[in-house]
N, C-alpha and C. Protein backbone atom coordinates (compact mmCIF):
# COMPACT_ATOMS: atom_id res chain seq x y z
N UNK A 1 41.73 -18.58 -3.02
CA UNK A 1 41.82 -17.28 -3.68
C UNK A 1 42.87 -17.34 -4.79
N UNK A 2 42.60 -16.41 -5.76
CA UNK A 2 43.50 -16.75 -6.84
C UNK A 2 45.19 -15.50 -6.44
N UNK A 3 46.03 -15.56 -7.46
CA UNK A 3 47.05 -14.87 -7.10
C UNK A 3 46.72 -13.66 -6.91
N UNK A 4 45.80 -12.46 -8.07
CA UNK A 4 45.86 -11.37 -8.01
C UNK A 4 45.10 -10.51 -6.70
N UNK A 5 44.25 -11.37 -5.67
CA UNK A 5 43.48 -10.99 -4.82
C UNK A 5 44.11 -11.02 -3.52
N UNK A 6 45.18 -11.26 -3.48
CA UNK A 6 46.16 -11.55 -2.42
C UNK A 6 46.07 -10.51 -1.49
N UNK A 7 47.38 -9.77 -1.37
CA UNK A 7 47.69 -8.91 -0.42
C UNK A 7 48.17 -7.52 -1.26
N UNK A 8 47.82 -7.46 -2.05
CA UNK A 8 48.37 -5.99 -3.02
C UNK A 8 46.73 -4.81 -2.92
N UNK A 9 46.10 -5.50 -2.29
CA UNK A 9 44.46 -4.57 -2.22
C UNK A 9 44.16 -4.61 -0.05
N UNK A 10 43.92 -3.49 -0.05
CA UNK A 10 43.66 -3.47 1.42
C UNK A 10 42.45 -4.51 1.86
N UNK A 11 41.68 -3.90 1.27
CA UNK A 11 40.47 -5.66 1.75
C UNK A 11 40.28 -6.16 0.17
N UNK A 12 41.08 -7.39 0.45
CA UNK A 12 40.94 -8.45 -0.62
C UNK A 12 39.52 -8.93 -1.22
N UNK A 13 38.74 -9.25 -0.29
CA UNK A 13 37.32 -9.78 0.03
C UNK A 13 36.46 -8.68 -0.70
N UNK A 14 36.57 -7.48 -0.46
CA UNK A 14 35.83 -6.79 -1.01
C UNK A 14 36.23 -6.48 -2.82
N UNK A 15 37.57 -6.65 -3.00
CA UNK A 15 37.83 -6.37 -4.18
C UNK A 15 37.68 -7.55 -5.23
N UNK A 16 37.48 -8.69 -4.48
CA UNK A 16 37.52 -9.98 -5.12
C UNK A 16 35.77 -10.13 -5.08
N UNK A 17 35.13 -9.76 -4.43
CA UNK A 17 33.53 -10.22 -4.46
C UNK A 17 32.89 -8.37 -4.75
N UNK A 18 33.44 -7.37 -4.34
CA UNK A 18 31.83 -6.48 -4.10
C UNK A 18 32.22 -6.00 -5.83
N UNK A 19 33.21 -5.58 -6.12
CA UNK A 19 33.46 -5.20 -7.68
C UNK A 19 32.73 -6.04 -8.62
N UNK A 20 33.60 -7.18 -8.66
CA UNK A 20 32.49 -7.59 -10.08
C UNK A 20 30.87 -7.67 -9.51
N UNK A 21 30.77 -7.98 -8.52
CA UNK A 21 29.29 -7.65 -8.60
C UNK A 21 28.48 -5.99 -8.94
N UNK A 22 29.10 -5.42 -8.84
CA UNK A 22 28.55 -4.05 -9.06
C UNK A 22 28.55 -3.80 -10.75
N UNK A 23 29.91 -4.69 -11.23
CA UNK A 23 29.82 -4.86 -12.93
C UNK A 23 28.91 -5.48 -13.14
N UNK A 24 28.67 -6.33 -12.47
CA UNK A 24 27.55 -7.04 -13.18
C UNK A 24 25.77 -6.70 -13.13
N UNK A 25 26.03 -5.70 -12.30
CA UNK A 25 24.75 -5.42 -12.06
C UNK A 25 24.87 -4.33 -12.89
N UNK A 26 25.88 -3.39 -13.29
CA UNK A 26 25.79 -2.53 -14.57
C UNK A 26 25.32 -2.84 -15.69
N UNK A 27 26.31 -3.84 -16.30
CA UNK A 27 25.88 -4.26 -17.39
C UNK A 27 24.50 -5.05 -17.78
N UNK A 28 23.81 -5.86 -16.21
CA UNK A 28 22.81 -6.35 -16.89
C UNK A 28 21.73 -5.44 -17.28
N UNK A 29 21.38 -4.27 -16.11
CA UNK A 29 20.58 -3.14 -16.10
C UNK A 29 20.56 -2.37 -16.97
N UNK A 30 21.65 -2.21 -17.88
CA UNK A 30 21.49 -1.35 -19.30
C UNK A 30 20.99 -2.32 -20.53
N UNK A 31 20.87 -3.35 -20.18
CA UNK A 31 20.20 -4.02 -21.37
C UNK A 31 18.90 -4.12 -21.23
N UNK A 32 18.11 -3.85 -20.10
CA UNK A 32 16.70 -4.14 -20.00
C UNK A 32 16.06 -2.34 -19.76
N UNK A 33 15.83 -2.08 -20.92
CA UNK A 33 14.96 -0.75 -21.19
C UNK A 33 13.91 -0.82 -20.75
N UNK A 34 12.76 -0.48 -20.09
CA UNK A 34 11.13 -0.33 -19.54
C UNK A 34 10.70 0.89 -19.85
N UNK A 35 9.61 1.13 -20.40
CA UNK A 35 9.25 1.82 -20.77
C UNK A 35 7.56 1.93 -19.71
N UNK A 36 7.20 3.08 -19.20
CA UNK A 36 5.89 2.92 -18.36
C UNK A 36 5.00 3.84 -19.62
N UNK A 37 3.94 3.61 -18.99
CA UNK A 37 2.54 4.64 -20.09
C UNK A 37 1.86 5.17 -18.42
N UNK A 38 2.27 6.78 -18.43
CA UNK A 38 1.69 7.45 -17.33
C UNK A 38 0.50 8.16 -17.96
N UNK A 39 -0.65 8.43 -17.27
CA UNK A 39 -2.09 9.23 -17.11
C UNK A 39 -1.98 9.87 -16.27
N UNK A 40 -1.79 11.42 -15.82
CA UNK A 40 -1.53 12.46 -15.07
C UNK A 40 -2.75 13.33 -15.09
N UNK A 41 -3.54 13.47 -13.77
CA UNK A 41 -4.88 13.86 -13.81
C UNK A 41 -4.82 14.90 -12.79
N UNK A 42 -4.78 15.80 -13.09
CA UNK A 42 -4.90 16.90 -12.62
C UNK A 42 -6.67 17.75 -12.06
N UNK A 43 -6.82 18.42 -11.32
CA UNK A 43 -8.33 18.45 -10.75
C UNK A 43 -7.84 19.25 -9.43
N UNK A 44 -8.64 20.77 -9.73
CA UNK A 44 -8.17 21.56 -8.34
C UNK A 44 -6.69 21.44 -8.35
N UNK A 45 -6.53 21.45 -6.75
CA UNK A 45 -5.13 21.29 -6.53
C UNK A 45 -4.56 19.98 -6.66
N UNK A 46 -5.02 19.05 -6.56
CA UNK A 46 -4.89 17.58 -6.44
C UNK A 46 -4.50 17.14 -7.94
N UNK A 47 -3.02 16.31 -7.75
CA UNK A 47 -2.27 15.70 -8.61
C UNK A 47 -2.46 14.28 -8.53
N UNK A 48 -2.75 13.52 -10.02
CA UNK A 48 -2.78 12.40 -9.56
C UNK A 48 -1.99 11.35 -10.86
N UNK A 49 -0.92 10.15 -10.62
CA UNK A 49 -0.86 9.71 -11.52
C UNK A 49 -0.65 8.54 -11.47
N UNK A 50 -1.57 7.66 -12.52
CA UNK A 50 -1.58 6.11 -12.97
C UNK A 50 -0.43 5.54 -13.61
N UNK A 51 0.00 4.43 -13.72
CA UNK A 51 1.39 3.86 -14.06
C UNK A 51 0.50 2.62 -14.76
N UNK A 52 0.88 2.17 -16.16
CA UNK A 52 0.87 1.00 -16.91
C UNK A 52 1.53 0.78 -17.16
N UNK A 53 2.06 -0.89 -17.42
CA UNK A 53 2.94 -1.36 -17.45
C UNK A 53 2.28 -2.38 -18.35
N UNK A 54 2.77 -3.21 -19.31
CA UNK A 54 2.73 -4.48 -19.89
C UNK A 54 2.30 -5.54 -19.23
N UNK A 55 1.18 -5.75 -19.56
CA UNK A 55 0.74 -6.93 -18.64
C UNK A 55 -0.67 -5.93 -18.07
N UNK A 56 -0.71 -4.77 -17.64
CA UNK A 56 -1.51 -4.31 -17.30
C UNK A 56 -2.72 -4.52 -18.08
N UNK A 57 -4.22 -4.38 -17.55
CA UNK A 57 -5.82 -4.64 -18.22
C UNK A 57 -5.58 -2.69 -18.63
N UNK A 58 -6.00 -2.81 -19.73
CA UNK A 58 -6.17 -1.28 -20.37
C UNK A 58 -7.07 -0.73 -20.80
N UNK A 59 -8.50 -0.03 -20.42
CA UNK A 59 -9.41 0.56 -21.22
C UNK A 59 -9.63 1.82 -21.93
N UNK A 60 -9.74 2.38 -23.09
CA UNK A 60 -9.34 3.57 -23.58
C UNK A 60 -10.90 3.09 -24.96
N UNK A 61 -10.89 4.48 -24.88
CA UNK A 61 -11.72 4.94 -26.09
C UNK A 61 -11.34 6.11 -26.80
N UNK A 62 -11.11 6.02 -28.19
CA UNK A 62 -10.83 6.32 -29.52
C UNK A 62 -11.24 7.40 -29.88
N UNK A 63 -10.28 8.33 -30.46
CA UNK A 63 -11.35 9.22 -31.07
C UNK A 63 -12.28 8.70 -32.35
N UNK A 64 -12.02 7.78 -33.16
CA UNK A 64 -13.10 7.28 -33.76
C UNK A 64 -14.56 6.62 -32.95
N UNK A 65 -14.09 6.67 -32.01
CA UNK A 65 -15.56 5.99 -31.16
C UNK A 65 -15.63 4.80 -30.61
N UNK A 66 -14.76 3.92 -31.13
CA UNK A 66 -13.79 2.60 -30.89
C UNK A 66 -13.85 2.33 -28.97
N UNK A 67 -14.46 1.49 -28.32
CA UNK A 67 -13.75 1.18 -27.14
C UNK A 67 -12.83 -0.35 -27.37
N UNK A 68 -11.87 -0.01 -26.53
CA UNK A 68 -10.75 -1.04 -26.69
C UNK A 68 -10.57 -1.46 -24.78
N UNK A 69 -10.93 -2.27 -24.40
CA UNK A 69 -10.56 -2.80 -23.31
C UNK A 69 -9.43 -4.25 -23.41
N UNK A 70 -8.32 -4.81 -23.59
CA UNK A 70 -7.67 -5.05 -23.24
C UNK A 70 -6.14 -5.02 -22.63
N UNK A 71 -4.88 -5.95 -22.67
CA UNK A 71 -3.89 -6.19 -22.12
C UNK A 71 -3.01 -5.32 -22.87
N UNK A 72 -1.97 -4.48 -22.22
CA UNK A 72 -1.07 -4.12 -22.90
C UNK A 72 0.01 -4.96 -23.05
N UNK A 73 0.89 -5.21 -24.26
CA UNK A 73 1.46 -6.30 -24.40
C UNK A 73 3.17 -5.45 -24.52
N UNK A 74 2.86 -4.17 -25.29
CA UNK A 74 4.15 -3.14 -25.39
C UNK A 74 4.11 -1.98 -25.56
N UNK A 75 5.39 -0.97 -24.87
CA UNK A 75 4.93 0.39 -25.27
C UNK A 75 6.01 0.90 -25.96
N UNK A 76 5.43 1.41 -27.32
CA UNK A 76 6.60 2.34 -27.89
C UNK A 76 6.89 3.96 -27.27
N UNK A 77 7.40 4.95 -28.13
CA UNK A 77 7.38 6.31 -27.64
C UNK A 77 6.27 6.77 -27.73
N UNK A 78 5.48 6.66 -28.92
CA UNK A 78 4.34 7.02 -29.29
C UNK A 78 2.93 6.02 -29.65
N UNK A 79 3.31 5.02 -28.89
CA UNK A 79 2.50 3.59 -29.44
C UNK A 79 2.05 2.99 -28.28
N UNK A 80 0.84 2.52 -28.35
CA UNK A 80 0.46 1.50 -27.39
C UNK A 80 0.07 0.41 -28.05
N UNK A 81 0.87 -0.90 -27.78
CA UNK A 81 0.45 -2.09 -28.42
C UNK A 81 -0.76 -2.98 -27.72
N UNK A 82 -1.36 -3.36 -27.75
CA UNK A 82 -2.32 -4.25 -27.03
C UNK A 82 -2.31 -5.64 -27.58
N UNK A 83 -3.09 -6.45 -27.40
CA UNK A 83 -3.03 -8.14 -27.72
C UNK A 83 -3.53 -8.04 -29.17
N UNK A 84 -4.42 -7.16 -29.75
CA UNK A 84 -4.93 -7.48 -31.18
C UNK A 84 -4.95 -6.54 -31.66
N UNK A 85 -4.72 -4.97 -31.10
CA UNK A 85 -4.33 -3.87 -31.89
C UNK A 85 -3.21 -2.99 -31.49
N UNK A 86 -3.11 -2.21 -32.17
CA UNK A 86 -2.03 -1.37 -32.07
C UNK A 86 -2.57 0.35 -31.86
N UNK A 87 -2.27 1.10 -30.85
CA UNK A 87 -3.16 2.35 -30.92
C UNK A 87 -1.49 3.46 -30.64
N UNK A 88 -2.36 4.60 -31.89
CA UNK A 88 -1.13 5.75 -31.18
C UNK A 88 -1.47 6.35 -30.10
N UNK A 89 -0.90 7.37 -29.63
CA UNK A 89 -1.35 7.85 -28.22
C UNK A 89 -2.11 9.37 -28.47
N UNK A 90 -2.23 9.85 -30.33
CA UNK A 90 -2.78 10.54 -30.45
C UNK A 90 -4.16 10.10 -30.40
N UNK A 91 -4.61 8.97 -30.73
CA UNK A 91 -5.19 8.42 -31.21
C UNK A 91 -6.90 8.29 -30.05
N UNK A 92 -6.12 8.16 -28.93
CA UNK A 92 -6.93 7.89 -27.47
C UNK A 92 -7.51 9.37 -27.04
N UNK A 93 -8.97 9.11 -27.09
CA UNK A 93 -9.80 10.36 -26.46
C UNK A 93 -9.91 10.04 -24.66
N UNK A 94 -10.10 8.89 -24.47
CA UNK A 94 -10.76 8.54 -22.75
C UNK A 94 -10.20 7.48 -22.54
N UNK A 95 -9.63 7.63 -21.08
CA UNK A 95 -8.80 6.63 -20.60
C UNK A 95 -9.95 6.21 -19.11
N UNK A 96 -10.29 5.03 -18.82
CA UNK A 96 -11.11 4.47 -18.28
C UNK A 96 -10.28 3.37 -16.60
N UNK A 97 -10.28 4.00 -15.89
CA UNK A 97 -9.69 3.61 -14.50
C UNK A 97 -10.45 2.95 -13.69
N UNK A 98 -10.09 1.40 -13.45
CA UNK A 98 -11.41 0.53 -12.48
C UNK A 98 -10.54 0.64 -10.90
N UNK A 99 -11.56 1.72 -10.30
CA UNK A 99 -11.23 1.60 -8.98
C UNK A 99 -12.12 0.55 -7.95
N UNK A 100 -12.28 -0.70 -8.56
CA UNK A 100 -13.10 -0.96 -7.50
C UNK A 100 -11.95 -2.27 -7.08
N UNK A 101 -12.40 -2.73 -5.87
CA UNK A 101 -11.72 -3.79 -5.36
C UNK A 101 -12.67 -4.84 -4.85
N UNK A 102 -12.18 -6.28 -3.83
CA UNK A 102 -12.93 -6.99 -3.91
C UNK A 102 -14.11 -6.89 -2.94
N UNK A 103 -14.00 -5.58 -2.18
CA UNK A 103 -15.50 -5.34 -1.25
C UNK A 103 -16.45 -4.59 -1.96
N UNK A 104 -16.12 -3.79 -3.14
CA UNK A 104 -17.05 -3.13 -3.61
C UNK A 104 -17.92 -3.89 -5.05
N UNK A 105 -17.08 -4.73 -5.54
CA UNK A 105 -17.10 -5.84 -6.43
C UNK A 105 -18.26 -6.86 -5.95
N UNK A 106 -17.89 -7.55 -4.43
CA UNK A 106 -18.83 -8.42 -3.90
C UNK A 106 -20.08 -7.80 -3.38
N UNK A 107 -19.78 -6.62 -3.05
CA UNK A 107 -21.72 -5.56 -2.46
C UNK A 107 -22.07 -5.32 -3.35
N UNK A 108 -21.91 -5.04 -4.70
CA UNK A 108 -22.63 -5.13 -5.96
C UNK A 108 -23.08 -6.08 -6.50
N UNK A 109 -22.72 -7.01 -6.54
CA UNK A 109 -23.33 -8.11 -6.98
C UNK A 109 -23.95 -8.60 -5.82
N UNK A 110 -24.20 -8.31 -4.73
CA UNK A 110 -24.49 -8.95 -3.22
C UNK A 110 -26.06 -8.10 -3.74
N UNK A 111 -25.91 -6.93 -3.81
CA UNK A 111 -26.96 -6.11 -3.75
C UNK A 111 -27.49 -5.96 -4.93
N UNK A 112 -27.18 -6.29 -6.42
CA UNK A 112 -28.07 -6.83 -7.04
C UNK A 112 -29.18 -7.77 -7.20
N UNK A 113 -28.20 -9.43 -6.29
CA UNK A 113 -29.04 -10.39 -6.23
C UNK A 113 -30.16 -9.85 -5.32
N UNK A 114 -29.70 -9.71 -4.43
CA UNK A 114 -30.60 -9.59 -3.13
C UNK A 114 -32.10 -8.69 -3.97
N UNK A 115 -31.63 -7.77 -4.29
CA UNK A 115 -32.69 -6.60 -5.12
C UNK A 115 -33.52 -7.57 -5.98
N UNK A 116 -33.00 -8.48 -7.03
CA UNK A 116 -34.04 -9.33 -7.80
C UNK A 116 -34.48 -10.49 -7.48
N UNK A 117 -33.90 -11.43 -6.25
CA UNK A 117 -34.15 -12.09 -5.57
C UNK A 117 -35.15 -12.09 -3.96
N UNK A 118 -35.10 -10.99 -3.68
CA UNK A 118 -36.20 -10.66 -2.80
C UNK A 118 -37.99 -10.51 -3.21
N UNK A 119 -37.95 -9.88 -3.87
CA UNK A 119 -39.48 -9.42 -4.58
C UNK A 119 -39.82 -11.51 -5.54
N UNK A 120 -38.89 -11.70 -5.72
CA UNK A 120 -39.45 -13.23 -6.19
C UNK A 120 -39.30 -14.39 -4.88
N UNK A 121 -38.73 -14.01 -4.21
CA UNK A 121 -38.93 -15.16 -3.15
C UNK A 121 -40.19 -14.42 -2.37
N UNK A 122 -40.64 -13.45 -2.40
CA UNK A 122 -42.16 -12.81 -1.95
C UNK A 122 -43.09 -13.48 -2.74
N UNK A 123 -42.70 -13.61 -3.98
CA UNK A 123 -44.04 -13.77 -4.71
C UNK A 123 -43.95 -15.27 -4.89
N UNK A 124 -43.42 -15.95 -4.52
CA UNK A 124 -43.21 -17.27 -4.23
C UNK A 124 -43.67 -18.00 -3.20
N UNK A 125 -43.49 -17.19 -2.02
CA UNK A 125 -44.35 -17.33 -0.78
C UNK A 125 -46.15 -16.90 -0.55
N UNK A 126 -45.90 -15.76 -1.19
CA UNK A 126 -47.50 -15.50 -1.78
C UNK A 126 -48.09 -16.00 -2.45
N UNK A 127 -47.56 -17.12 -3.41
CA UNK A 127 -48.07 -17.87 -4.57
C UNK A 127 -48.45 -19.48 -3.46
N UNK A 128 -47.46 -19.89 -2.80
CA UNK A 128 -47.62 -20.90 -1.96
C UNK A 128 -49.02 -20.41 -1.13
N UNK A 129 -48.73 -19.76 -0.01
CA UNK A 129 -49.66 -19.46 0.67
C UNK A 129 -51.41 -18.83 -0.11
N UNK A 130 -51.17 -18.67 -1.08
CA UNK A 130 -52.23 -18.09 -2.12
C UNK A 130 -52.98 -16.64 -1.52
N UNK A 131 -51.84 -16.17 -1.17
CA UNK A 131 -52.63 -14.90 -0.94
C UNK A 131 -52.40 -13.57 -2.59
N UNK A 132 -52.73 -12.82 -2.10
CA UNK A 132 -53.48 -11.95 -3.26
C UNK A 132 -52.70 -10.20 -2.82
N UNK A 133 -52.46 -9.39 -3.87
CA UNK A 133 -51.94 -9.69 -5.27
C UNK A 133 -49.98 -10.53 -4.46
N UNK A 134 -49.65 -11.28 -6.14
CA UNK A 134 -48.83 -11.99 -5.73
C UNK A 134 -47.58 -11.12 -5.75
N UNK A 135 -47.61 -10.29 -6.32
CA UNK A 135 -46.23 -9.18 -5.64
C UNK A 135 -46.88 -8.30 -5.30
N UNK A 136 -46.49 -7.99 -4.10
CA UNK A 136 -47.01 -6.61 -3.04
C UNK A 136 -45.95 -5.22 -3.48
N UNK A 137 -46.39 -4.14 -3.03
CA UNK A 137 -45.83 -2.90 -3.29
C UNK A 137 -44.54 -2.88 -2.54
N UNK A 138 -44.10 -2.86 -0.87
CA UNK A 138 -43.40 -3.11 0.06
C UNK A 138 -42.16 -3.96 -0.71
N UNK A 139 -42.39 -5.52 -1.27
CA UNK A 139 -41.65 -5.88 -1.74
C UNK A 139 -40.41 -5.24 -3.17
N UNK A 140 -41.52 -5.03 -4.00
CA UNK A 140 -40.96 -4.28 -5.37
C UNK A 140 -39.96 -3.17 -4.94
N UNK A 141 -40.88 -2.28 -3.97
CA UNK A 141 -39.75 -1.04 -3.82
C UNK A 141 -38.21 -0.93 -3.00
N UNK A 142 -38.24 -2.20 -2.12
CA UNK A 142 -37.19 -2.57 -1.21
C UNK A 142 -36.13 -3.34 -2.70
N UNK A 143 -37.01 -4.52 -3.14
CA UNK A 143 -35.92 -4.77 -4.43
C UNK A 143 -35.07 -3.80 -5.16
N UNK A 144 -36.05 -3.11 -5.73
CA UNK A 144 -35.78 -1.92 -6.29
C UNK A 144 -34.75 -1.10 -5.70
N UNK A 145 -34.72 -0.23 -4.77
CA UNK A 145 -34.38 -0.11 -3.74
C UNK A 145 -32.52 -0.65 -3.59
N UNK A 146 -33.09 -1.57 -3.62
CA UNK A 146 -31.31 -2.27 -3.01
C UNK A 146 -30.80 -2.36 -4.45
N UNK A 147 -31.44 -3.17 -5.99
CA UNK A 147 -30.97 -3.12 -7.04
C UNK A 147 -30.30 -1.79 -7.36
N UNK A 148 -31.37 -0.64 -7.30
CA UNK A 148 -30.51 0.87 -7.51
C UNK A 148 -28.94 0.82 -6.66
N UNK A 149 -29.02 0.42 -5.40
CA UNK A 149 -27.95 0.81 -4.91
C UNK A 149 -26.69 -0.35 -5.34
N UNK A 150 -27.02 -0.93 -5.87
CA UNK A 150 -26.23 -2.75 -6.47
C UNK A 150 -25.53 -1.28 -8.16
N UNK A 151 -26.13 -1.25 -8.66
CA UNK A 151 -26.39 -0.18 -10.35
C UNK A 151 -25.51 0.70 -9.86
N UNK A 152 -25.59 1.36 -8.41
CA UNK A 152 -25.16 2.63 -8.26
C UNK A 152 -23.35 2.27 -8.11
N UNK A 153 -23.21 1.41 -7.15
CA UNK A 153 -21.47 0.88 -6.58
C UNK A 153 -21.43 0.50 -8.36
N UNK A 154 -21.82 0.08 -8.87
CA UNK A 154 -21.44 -0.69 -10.02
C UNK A 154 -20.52 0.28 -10.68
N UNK A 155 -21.53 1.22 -11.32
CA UNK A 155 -21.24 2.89 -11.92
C UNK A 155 -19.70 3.58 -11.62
N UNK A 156 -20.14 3.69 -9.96
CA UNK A 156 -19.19 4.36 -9.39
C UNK A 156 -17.58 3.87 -9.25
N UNK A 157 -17.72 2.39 -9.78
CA UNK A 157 -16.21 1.99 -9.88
C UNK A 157 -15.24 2.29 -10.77
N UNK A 158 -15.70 2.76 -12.19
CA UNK A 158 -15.27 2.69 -13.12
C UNK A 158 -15.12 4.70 -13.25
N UNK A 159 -14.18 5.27 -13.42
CA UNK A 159 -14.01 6.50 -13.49
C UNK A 159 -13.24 6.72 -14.97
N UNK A 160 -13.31 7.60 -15.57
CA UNK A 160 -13.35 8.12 -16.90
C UNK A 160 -12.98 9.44 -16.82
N UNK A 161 -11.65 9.34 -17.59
CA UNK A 161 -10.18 10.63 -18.01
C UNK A 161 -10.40 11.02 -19.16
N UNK A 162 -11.09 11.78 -19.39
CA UNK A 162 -10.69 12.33 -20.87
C UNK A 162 -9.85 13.29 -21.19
N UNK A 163 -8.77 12.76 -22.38
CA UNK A 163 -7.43 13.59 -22.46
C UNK A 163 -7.75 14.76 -22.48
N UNK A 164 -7.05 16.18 -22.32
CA UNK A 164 -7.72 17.09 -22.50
C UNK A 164 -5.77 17.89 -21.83
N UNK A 165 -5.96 19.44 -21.28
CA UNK A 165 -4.59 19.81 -20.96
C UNK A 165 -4.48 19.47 -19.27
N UNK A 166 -5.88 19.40 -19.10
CA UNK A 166 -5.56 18.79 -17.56
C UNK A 166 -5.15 17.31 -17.37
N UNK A 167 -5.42 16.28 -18.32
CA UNK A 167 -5.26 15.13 -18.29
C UNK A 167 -4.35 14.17 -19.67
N UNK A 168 -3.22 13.89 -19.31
CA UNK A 168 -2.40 13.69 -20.28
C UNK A 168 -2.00 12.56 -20.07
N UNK A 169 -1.70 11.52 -21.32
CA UNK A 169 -0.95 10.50 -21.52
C UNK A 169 -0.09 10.51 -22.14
N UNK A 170 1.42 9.82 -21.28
CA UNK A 170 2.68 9.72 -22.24
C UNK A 170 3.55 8.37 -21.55
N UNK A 171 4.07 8.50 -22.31
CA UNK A 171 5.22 7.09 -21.98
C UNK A 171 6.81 7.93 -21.26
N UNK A 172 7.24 6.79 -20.73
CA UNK A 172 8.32 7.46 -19.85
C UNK A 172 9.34 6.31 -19.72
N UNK A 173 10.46 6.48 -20.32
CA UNK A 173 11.76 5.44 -20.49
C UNK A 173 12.19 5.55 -19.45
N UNK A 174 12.40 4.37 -18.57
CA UNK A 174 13.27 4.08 -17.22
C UNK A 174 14.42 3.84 -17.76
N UNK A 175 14.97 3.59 -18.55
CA UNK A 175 15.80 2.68 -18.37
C UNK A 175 17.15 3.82 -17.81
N UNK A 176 18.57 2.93 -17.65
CA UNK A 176 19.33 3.92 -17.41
C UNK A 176 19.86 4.58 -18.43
N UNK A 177 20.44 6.10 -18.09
CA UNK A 177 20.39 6.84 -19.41
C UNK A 177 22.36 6.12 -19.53
């Protein structure tokens, strides 16, 4: 221990280790500003709100008509930067939210194949065996059938905010004040 940590402080240990650590965790924390981009969706009583962050996948459409699906790379006060453009936040009509995960992801594509892959492994077997006609009705509509419901999970993952006074986007400075 050095001289000044001696015996002039009731617990030495704490004044010699917990202090500067608490400086140091001051000072590093005021240098790193974060800035989030919140979507606040309001509906009935039910509050709801999304958090982006840099690095986040971003889909938004324009009031020019513009869809922009990529990475956010930075956020100003009034700016959203992305990998190849730059958008203001007046700028964004519809903000586009993928709720799906990896079970609803894999039954869609599970239930696509299956839907266009069934009615041809029928008519494949009917073509072997040479029976007549080579796609049957039974088959088509079960394809069909499961494809609609493959189309339908597909649809239903992807939900769509359009700004409006119930639904607002803004940025929000963490950092410490």
């Amino acid at each position: 221990m050095n001289s000044n940590c001696k015996n002039n402080f009731a617990f030495p240990v704490l004044r010699c280790t917990l202090f500067p650590f608490i400086a140091f965790c001051m000072f590093t924390t005021s240098g790193l500003s974060q800035k989030i981009l919140v979507l606040d969706t309001h509906s009935g009583f039910m509050f709801k709100r999304y958090r982006f962050t840099p690095g986040d996948k971003f889909c938004i459409k324009t009031n020019d008509g513009h869809h922009y699906r990529d990475t956010i790379r930075a956020l100003g006060d009034s700016v959203v930067v992305l990998t190849k453009n730059t958008i203001t936040l007046q700028d964004i009509r519809s903000v586009y939210i993928d709720r799906s995960n990896i079970v609803t992801r894999s039954f869609s594509k599970a239930f696509l194949l299956f839907g266009v892959g069934f009615p041809a492994l029928d008519a494949f077997n009917n073509f072997i065996n040479r029976e007549q006609p080579l796609f049957k009705k039974p088959a088509l509509i079960e394809g069909g059938a499961v494809t609609s419901g493959g189309l339908l999970l597909k649809m239903l993952q992807v939900r769509k905010y359009r700004l409006n006074k119930r639904n607002t986007l803004k940025t929000i400075d963490l950092s410490p004040a």
